[in-house]
Protein backbone atom coordinates (compact mmCIF):
# COMPACT_ATOMS: atom_id res chain seq x y z
CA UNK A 1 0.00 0.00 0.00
CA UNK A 2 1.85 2.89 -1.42
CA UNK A 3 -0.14 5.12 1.16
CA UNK A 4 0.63 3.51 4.49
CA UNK A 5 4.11 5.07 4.77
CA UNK A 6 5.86 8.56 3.98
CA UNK A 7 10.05 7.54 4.00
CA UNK A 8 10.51 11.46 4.22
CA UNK A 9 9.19 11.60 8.22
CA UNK A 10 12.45 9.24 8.90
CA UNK A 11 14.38 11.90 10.41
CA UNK A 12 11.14 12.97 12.61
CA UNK A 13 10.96 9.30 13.27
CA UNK A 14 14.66 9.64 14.49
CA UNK A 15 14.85 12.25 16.87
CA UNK A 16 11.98 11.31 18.35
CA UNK A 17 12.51 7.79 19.29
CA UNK A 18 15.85 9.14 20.61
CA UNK A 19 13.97 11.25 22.84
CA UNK A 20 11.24 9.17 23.86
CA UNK A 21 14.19 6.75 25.15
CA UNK A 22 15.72 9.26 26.89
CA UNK A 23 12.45 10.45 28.52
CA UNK A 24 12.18 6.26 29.79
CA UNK A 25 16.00 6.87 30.56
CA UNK A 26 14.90 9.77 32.88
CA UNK A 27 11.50 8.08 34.46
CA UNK A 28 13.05 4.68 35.17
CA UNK A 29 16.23 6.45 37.03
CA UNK A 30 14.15 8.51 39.12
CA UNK A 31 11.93 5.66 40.23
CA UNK A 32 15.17 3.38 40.72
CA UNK A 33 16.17 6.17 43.43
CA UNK A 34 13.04 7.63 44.93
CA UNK A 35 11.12 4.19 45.10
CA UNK A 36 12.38 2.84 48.71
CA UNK A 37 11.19 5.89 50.85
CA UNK A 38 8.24 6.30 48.88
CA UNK A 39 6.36 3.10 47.96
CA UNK A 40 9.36 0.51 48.95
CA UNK A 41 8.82 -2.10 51.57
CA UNK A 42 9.16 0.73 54.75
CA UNK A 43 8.07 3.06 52.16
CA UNK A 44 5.26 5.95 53.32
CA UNK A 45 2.79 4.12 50.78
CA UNK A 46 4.27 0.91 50.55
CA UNK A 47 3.57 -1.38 47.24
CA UNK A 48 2.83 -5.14 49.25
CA UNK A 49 0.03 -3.22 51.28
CA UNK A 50 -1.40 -1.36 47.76
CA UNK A 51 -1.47 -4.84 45.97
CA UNK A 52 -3.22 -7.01 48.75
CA UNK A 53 -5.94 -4.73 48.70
CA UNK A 54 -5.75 -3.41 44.73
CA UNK A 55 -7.36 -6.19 42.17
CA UNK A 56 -4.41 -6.79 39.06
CA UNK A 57 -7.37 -5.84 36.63
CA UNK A 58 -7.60 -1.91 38.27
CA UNK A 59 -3.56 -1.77 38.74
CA UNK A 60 -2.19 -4.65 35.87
CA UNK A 61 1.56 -4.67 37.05
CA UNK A 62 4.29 -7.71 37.77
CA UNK A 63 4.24 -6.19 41.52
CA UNK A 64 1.08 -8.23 42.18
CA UNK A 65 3.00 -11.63 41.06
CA UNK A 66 6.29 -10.37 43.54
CA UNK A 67 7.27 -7.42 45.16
CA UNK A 68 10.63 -7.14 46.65
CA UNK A 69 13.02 -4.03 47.18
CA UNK A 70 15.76 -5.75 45.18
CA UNK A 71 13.52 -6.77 42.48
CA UNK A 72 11.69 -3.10 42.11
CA UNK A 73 15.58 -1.98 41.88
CA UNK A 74 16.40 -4.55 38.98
CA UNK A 75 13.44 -3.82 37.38
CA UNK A 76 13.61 -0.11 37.38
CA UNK A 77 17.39 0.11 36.55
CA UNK A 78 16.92 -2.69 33.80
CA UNK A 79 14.39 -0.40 32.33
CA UNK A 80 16.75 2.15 32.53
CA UNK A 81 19.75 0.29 30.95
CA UNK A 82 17.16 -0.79 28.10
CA UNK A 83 15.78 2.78 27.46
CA UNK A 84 19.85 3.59 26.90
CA UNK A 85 20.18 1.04 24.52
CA UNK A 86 17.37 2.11 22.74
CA UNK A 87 18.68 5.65 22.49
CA UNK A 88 21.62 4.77 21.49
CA UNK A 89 20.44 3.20 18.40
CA UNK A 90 19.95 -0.50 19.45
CA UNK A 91 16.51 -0.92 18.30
CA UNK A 92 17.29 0.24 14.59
CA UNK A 93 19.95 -2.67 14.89
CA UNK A 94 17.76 -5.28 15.22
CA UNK A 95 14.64 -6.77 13.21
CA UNK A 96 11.93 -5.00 12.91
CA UNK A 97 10.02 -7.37 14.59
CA UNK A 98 12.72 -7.10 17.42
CA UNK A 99 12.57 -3.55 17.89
CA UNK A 100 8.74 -3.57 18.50
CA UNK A 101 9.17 -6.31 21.43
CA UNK A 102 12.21 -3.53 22.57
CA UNK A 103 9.69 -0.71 22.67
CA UNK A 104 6.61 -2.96 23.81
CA UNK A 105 9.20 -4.07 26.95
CA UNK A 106 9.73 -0.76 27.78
CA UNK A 107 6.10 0.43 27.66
CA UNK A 108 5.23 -2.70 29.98
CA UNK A 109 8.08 -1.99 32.57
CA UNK A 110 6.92 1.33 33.22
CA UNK A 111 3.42 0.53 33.31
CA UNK A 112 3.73 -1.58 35.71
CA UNK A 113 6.24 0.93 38.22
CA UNK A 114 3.07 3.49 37.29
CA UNK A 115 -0.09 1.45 38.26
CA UNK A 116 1.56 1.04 42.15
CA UNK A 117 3.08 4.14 42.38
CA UNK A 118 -0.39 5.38 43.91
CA UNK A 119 -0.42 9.26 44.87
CA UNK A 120 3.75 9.55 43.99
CA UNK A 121 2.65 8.43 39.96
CA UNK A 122 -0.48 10.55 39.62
CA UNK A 123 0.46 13.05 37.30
CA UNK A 124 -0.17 13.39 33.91
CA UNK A 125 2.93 13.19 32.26
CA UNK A 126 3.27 9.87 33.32
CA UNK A 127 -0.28 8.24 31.49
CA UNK A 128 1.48 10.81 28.71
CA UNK A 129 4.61 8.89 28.51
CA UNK A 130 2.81 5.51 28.67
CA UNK A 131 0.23 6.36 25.82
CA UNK A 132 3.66 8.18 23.61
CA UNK A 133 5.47 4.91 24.49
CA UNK A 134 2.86 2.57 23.03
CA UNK A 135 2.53 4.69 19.52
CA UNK A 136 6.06 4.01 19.51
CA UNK A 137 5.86 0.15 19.17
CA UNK A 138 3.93 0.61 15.94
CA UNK A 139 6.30 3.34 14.19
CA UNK A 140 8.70 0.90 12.82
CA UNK A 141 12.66 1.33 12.81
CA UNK A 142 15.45 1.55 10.26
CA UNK A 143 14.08 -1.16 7.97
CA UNK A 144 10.84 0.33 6.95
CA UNK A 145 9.62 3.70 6.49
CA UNK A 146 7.50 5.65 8.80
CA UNK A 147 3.92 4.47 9.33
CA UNK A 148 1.52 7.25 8.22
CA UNK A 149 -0.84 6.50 10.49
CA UNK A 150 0.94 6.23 13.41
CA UNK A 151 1.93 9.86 12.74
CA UNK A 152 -1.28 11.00 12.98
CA UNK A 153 -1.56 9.60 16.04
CA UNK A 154 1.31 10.73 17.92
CA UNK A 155 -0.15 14.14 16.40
CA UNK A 156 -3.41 13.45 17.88
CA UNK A 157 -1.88 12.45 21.03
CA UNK A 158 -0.06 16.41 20.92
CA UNK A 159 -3.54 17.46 19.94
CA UNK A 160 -4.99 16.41 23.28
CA UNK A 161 -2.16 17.67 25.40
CA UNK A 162 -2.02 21.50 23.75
CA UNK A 163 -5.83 21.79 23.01
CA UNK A 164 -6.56 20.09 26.74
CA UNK A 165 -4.88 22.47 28.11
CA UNK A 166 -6.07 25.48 26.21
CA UNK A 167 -9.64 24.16 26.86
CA UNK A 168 -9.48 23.63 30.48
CA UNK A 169 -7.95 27.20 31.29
CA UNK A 170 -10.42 29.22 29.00
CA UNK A 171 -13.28 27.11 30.95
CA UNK A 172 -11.40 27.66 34.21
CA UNK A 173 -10.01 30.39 36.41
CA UNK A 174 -10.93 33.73 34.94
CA UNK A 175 -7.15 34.92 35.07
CA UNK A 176 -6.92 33.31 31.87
CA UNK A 177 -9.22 35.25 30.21
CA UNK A 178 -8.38 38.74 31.61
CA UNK A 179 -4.63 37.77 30.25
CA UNK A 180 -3.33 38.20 34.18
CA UNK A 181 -2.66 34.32 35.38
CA UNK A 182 1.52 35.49 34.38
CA UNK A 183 1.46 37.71 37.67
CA UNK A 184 1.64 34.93 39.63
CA UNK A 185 2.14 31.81 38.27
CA UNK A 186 6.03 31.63 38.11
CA UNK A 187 6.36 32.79 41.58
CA UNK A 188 2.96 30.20 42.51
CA UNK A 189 3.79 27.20 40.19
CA UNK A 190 4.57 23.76 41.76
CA UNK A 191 8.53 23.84 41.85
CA UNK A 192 10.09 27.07 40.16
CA UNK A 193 13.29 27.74 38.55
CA UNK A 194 16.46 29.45 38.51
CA UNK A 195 14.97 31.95 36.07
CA UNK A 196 11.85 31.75 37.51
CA UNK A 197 12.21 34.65 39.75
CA UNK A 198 13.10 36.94 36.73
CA UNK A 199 10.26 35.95 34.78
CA UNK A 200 8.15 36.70 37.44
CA UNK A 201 9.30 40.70 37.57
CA UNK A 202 8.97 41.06 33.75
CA UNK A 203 6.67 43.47 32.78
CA UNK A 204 3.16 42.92 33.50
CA UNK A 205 2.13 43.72 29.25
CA UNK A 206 4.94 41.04 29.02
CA UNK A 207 3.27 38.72 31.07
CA UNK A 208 -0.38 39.46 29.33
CA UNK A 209 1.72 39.16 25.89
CA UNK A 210 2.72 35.68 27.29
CA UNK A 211 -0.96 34.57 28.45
CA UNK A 212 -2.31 35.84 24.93
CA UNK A 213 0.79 33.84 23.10
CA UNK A 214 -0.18 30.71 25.25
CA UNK A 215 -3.78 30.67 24.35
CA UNK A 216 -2.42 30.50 20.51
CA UNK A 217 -0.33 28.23 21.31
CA UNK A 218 -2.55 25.96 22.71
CA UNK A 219 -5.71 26.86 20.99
CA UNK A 220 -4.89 27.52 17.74
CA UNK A 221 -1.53 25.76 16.47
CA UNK A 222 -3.12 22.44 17.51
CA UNK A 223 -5.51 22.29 15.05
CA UNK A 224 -3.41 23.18 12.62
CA UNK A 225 -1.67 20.11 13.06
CA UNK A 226 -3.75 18.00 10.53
CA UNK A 227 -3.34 20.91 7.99
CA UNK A 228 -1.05 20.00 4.85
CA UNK A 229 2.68 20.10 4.72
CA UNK A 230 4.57 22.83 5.68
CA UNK A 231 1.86 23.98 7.73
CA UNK A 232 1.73 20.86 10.48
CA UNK A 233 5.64 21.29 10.24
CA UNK A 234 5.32 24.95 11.01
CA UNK A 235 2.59 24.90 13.88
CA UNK A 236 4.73 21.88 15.68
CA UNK A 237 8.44 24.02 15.39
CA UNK A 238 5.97 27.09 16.85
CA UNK A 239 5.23 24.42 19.64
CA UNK A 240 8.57 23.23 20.25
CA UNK A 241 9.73 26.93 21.15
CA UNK A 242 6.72 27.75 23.13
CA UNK A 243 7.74 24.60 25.23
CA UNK A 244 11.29 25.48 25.67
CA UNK A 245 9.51 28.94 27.05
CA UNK A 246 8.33 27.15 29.70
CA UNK A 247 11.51 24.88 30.41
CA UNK A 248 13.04 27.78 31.18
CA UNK A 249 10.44 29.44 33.51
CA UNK A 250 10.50 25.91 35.75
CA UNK A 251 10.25 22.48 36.50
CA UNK A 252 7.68 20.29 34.88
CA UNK A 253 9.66 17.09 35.06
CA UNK A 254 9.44 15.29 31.97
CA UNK A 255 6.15 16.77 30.43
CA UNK A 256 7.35 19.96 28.46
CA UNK A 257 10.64 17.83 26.70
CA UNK A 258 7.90 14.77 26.20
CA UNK A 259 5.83 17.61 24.26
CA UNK A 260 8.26 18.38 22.30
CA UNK A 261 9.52 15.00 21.29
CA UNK A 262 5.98 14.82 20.27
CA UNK A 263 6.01 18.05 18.22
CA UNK A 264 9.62 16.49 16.36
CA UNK A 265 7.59 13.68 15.09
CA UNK A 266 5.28 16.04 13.16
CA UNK A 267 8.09 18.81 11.36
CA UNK A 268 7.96 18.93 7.58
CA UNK A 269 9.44 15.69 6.14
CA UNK A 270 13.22 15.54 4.87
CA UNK A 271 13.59 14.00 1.48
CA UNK A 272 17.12 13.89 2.28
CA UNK A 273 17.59 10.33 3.17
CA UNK A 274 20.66 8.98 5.22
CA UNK A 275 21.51 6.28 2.40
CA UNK A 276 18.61 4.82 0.92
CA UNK A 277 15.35 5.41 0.93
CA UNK A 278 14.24 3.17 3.99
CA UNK A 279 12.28 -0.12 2.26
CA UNK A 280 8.54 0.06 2.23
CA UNK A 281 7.07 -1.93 5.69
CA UNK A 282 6.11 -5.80 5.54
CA UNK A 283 2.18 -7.02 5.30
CA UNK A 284 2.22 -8.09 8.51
CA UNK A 285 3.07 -4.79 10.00
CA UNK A 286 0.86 -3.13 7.98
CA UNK A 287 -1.77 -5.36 9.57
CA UNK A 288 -0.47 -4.44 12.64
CA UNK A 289 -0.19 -0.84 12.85
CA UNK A 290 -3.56 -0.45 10.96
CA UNK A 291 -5.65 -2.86 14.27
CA UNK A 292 -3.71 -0.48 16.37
CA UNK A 293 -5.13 2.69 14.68
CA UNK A 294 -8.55 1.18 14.99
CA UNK A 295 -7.95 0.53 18.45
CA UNK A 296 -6.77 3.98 19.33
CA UNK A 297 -9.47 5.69 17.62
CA UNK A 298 -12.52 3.26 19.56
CA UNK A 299 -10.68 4.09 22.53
CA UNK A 300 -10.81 8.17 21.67
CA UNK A 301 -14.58 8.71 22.10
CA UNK A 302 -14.08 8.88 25.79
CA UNK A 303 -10.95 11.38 25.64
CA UNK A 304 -13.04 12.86 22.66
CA UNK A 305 -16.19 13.94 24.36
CA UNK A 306 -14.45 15.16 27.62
CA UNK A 307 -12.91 17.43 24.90
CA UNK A 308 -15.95 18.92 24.23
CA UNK A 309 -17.53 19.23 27.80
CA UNK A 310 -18.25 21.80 30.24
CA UNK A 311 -17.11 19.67 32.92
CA UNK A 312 -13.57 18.83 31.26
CA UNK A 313 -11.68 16.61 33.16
CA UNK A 314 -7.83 16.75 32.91
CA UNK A 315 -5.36 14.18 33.54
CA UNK A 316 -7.90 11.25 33.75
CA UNK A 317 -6.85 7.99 32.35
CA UNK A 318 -10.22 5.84 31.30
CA UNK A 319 -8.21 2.56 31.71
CA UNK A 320 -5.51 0.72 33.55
CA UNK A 321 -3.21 0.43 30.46
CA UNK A 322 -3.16 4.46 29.81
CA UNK A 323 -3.74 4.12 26.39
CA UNK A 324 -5.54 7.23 25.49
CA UNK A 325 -5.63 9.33 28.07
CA UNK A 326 -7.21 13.34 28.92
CA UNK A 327 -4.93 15.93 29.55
CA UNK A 328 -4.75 19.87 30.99
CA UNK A 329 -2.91 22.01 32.84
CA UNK A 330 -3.52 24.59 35.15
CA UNK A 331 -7.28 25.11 34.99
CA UNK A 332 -7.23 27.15 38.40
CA UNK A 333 -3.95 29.83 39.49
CA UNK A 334 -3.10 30.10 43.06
CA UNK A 335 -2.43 33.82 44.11
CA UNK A 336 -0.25 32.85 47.10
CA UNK A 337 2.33 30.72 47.91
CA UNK A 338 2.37 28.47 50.20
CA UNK A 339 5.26 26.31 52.10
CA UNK A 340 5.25 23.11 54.78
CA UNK A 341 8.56 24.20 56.65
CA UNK A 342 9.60 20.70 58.63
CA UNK A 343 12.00 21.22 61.40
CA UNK A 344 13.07 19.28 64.09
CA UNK A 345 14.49 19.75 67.82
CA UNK A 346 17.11 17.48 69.90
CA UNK A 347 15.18 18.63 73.01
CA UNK A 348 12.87 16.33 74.35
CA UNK A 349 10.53 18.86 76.02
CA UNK A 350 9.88 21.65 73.34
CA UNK A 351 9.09 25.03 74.75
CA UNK A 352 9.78 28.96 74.09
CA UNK A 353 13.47 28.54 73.94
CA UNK A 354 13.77 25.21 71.45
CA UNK A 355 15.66 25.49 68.60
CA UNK A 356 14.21 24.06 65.49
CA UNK A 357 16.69 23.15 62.76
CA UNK A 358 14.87 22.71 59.52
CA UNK A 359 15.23 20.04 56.77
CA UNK A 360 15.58 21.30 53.16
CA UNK A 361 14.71 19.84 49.79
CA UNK A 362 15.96 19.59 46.60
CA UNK A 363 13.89 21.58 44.76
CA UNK A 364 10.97 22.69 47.21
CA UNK A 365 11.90 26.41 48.15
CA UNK A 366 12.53 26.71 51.72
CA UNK A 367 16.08 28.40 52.72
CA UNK A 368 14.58 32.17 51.30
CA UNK A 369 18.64 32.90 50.30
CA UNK A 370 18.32 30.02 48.14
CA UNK A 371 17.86 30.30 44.29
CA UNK A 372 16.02 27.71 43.02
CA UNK A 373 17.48 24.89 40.68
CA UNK A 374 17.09 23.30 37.08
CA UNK A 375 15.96 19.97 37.69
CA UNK A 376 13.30 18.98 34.94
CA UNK A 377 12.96 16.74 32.93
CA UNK A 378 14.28 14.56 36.42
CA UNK A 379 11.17 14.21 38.71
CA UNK A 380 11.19 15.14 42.52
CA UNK A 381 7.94 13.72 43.37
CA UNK A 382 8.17 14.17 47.29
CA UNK A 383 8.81 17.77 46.43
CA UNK A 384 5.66 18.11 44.06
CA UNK A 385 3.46 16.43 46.56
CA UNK A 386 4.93 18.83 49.59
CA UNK A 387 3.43 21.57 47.10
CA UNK A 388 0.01 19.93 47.14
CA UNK A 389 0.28 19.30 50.75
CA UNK A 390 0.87 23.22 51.34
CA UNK A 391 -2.69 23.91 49.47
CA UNK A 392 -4.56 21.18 51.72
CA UNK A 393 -3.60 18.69 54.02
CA UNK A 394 -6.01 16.36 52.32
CA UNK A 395 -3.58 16.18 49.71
CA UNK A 396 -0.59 14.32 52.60
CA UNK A 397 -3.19 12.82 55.08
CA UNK A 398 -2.32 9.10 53.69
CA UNK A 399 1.09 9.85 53.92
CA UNK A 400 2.69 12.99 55.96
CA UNK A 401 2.60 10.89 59.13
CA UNK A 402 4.63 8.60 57.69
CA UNK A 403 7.60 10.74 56.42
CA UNK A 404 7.74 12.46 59.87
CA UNK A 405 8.08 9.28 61.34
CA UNK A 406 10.92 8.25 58.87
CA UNK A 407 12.72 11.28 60.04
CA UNK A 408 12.29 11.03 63.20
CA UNK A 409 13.97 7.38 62.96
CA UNK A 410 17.05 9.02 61.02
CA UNK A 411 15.73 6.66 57.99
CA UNK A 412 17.94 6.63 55.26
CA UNK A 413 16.17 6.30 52.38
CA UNK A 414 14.10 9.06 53.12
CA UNK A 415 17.38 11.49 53.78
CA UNK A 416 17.94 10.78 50.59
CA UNK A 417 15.48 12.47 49.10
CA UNK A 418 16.48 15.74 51.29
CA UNK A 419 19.21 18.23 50.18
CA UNK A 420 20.31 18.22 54.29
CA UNK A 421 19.13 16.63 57.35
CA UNK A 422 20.26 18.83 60.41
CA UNK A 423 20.83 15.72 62.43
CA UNK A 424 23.25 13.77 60.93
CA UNK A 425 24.59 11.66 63.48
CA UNK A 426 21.13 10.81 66.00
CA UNK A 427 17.50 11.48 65.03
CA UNK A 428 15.57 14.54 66.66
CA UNK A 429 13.62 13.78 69.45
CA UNK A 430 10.59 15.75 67.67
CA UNK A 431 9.33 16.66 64.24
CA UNK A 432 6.97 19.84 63.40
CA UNK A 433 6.21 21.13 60.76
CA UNK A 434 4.57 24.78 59.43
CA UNK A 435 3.09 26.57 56.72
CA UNK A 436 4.38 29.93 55.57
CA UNK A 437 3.70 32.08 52.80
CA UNK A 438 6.37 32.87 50.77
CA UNK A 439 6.77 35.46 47.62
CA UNK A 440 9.44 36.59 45.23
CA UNK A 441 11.67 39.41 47.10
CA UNK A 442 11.69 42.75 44.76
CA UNK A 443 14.75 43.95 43.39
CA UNK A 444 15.75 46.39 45.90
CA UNK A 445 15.05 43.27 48.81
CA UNK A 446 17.32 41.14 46.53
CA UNK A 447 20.34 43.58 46.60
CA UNK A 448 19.72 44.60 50.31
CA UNK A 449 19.20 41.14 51.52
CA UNK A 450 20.60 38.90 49.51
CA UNK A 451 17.53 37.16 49.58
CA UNK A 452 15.45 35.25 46.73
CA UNK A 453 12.42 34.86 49.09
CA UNK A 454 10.81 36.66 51.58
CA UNK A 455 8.74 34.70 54.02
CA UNK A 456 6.18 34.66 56.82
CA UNK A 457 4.55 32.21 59.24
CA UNK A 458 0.99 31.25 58.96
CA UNK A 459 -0.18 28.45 60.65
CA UNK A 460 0.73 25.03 62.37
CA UNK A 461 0.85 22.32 60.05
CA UNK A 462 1.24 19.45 61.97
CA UNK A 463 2.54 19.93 65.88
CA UNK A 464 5.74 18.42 67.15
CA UNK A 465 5.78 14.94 67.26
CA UNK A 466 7.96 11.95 68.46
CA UNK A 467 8.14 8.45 68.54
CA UNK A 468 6.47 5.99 71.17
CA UNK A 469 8.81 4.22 72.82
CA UNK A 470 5.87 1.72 73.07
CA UNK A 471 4.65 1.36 69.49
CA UNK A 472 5.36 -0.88 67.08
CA UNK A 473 7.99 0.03 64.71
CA UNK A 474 6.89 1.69 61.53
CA UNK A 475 3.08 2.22 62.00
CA UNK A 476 1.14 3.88 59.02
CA UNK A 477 -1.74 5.94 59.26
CA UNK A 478 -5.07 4.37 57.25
CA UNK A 479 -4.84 4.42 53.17
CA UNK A 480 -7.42 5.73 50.85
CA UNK A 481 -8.89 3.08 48.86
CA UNK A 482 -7.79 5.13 45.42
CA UNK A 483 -4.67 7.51 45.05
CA UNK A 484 -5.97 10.84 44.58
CA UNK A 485 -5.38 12.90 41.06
CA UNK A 486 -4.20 16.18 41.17
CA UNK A 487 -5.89 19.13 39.78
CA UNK A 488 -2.65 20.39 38.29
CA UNK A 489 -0.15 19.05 36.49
């Protein structure tokens, strides 16, 4: 079928497989180092207590068969050692057959880190990388030209992230509309950036030039997508700077480098070919790719319709596979920051005169003379969900307990997800922990202070606590029957 495959897309095809790989590189290396304190076997939401009461059909994942630290280690740095060899050309080495069972391996290992992760996996860029990473079982390798088909998909998958998104704010917080969310989103968003504090103190026209050029972005440029060549090509390169816009202004783990592999795969076609033009695809993956397509589009009424309603969900995945998933960002803008502050005390008998030391994180702001770090596309999901906590402490009640526990017992899988722990040699005797509001310092506080933040206490988040001597190690508060999705990212 002269139809079923366009050999110019092959450098699109290229780049993004490269990426995607690196993207698996990225997800499977930070679950290989996060996973002990968060979901291990002493974890806050450990994985044997989520599969004894979680049926395989609602969660499919090997973890139900065995769960072990040392295996969820292999398994996550196995997927990570695959993802390399896949980005560094392995699967165009093999048979095309071969490279499909590389990609479908891939797609299958992460799946099944995602559907126990619980509350620490609930984003949406991870149902985003799953549904990416199953297109890319069907889109062939060096010894066949690129699939048609599955290049509309991967377009309509871009389709649903952009347009999602542009839906769900024009529906959502009025800020959007009035061209003002910009004053405070990059001094309000989940985990800023080093240049987040400039962009924040840019003009406010800037910022209501920025709003305006987002709603294009994500309202317009999509559909243009399925227009003719150069146009797609043209509306995806727009994309891929608009997305490097927002790498720069902060941390979005994986998501805004997953859209723009997405937006590679869909730039004008080369007709400059590496050697030879690649040979057109077998029957049998013809076959192949075109069940998938039907597949994908029975499985797109759901995603479809929530398109087109009032109540537009975002981030939802319709089932446990993640094949074709909702997505949005941002519907709602906090005006004010807020920050859980954990500290802890050596004295057993806290009063007036107790010093609190407190623990910093990676990425969460909390020393105010600290600029914030670059750490996207890598994911700091204890960080994120501190952020959520902040808003609500519905957001931590299945697990907060738990980490202050962990610190309290010096644990050290949990340090390790900490930039410092003030008590490096024996645990505090008691944990607290408090919510402040923190904003941007202006210029003039910058140079006088030497501070990035400014800072003030609002309320008690949780009071101080310490261990029973006459407990039994470890205990866990109750767990919520479903992990919770967030209304952001």
């Amino acid at each position: 079928m002269e139809w079923f495959a366009d050999p110019g897309y092959w450098l699109g095809r290229f780049v993004f497989q490269r990426m995607l790989a690196v993207m698996y590189v990225v997800a499977f290396v930070a679950a290989a180092r996060q996973f002990r304190a968060l979901i291990g076997a002493r974890g806050m939401l450990p994985v044997p207590e989520f599969v004894a009461r979680a049926p395989f059909r609602a969660s499919p994942s090997v973890f139900h068969l065995h769960y072990s630290d040392r295996f969820f280690a292999l398994w996550s740095w196995g997927g990570a050692l695959l993802a390399a060899a896949v980005a560094a050309g392995a699967a165009d080495a093999v048979p095309l057959w071969a490279s499909m069972v590389m990609w479908l391996v891939l797609w299958a290992m992460y799946l099944s880190i995602v559907n126990v992760g619980q509350t620490w996996y609930s984003f949406g860029w991870e149902s985003l990388l799953l549904e990416t990473g199953m297109l890319a079982v069907f889109l062939g390798n060096a010894d066949t030209a690129p699939p048609v088909l599955v290049l509309y998909l991967l377009r309509w998958v871009l389709f649903r992230v952009e347009f999602g998104a542009g839906l769900i704010k024009m529906r959502g917080d009025s800020c959007w509309r009035d061209l003002t969310c910009l004053y405070y989103h990059h001094e309000t968003q989940p985990m800023p950036g080093p240049l987040s504090w400039f962009f924040h103190h840019l003009p406010k026209p800037l910022h209501r030039v920025e709003v305006a050029a987002n709603h294009v972005a994500q309202l317009v440029l999509p559909v243009l997508l399925f227009a003719p060549q150069p146009v797609a090509g043209w509306a995806a390169a727009a994309m891929v700077v608009t997305q490097l816009w927002l790498v720069l202004s902060g941390n979005f783990a994986w998501l805004n480098w997953l859209t723009i592999t997405l937006a590679v795969s869909a730039l004008a076609p080369s007709w400059r070919h590496p050697s030879s033009a690649p040979p057109a695809p077998p029957l049998w993956f013809e076959v192949v790719v075109i069940a998938a397509t039907v597949c994908v589009v029975l499985l797109s009424y759901r995603p479809a319709r929530n398109l087109l309603s009032r109540m537009q969900r975002m981030n939802t995945s319709y089932e446990s596979l993640h094949l074709v998933n909702s997505y949005g960002a941002f519907g709602s803008i906090t005006r004010v920051r807020r920050e859980i502050v954990v500290e802890g005390t050596a004295d057993a008998v806290t009063g007036p005169d107790t010093t609190w030391l407190a623990y910093e994180f990676h990425g969460k702001p909390g020393d105010v003379r600290r600029l914030p770090r670059q750490f996207a596309p890598y994911h700091l999901r204890l960080d994120w969900l501190m952020w959520f906590a902040a808003l609500s402490p519905a957001y931590a009640r299945a697990w907060f307990v738990a980490f202050v526990e962990r610190l309290l017992e010096n644990d050290r899988d949990t340090l390790r997800l900490l930039r410092t722990n003030p008590f490096p040699d024996t645990p505090p005797a008691r944990v607290r922990a408090r919510v402040f509001q923190y904003r941007f310092t202006t210029w003039r506080e910058l140079r006088e202070t030497g501070a990035w933040w400014h800072r003030s206490e609002i309320r008690d988040f949780l009071p101080p606590m310490a261990l029973s001597p006459f407990a039994p190690p470890s205990p866990r508060p109750s767990r919520p029957s479903r992990p919770w999705r967030p209304s952001h990212p």
